[in-house]
C-alpha atoms as a PDB file:
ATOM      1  CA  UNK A   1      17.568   5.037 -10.634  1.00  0.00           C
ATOM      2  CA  UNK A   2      14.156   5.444 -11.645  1.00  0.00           C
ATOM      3  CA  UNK A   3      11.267   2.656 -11.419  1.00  0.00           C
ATOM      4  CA  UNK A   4       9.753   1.508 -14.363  1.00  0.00           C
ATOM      5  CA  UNK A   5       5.692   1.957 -14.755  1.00  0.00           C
ATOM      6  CA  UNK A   6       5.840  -1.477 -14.605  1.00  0.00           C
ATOM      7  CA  UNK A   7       8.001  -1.806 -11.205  1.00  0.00           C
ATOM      8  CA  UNK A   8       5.637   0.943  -9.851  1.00  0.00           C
ATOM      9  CA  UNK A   9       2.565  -1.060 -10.922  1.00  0.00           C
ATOM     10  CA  UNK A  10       4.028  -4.122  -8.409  1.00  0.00           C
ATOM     11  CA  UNK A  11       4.841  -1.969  -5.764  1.00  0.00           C
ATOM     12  CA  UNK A  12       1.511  -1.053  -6.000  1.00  0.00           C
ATOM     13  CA  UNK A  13      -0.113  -5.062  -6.008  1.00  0.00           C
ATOM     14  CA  UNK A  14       2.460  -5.804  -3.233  1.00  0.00           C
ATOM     15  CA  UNK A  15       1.280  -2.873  -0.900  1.00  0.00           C
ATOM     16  CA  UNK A  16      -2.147  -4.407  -1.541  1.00  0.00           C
ATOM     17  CA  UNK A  17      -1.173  -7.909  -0.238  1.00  0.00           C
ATOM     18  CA  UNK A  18       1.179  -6.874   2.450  1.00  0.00           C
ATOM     19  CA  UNK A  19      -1.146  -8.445   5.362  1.00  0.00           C
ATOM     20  CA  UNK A  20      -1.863 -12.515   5.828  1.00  0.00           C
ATOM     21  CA  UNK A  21      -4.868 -13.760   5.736  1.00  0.00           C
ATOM     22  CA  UNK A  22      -6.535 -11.614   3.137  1.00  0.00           C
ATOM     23  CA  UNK A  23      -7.230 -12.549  -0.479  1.00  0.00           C
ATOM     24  CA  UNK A  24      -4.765 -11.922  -2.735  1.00  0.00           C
ATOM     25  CA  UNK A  25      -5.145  -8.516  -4.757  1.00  0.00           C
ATOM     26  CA  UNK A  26      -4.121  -9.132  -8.589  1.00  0.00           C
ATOM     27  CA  UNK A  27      -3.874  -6.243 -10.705  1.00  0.00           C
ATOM     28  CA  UNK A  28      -4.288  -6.285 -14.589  1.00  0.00           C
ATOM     29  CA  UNK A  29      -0.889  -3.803 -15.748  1.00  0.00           C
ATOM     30  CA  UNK A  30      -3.080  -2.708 -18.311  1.00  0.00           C
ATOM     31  CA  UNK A  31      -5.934  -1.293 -15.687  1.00  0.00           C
ATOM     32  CA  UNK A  32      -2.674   0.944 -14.445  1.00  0.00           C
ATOM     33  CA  UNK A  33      -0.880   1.936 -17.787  1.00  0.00           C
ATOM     34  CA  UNK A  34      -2.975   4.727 -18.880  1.00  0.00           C
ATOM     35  CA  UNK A  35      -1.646   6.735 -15.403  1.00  0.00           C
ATOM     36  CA  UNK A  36       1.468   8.577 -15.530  1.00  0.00           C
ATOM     37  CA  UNK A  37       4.676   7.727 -13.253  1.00  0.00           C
ATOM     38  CA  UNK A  38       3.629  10.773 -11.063  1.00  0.00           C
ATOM     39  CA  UNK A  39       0.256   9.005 -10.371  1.00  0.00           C
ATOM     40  CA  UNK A  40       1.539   5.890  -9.977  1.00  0.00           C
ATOM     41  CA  UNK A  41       3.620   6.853  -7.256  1.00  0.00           C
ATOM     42  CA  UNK A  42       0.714   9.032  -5.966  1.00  0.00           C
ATOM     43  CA  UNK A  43      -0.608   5.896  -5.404  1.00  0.00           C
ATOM     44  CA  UNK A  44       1.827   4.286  -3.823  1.00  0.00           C
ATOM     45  CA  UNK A  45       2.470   7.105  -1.132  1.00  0.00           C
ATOM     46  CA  UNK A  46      -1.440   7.038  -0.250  1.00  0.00           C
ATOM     47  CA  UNK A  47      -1.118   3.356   0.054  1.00  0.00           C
ATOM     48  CA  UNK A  48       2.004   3.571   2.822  1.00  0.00           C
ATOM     49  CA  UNK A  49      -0.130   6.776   4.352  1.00  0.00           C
ATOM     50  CA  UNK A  50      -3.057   4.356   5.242  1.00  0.00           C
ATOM     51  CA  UNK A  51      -1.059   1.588   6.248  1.00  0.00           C
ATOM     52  CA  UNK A  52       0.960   3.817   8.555  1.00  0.00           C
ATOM     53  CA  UNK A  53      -2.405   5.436  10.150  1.00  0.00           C
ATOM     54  CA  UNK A  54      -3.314   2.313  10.658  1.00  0.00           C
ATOM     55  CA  UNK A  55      -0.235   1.035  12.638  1.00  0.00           C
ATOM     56  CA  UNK A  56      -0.628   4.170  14.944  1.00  0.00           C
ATOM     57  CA  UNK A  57      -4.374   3.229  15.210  1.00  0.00           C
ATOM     58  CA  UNK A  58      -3.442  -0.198  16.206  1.00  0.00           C
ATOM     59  CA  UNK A  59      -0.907   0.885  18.397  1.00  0.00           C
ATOM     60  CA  UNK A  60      -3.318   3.131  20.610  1.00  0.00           C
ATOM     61  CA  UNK A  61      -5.534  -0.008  20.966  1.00  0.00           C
ATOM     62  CA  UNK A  62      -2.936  -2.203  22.289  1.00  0.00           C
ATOM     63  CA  UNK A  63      -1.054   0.595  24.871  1.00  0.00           C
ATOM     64  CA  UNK A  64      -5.246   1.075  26.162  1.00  0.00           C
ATOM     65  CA  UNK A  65      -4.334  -1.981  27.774  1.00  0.00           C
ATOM     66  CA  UNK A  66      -1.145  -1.751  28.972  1.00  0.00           C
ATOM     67  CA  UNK A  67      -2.461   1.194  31.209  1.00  0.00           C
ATOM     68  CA  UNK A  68      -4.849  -1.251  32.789  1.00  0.00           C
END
């Protein structure tokens, strides 16, 4: 089944506020609705990309101490 521009444009906002603590991102649909699906989930796969770089970033920083 295919996502809707729509479902695509929350996946989007809720990558944005996946961490606690940090304002909440709103996005106005109508910013997004000019973009094709292909964009949109363009988007999407940058947004997991940077989030997972960042886990393995993270990750280095905490085993740094585990060797010490």
């Amino acid at each position: 089944m295919e996502s809707t521009k729509e479902q695509l444009i929350n996946d989007i906002q809720n990558l944005l506020n996946r961490y606690d603590g940090l304002k909440p991102t709103v996005i106005n649909p109508a910013m997004l609705a000019f973009m094709d699906r292909e964009t949109l989930l363009q988007i999407i796969h940058s947004l997991l990309k940077q989030q997972e770089n960042c886990n393995k970033d993270n990750e280095a920083w905490v085993q740094q101490f585990k060797s010490l």
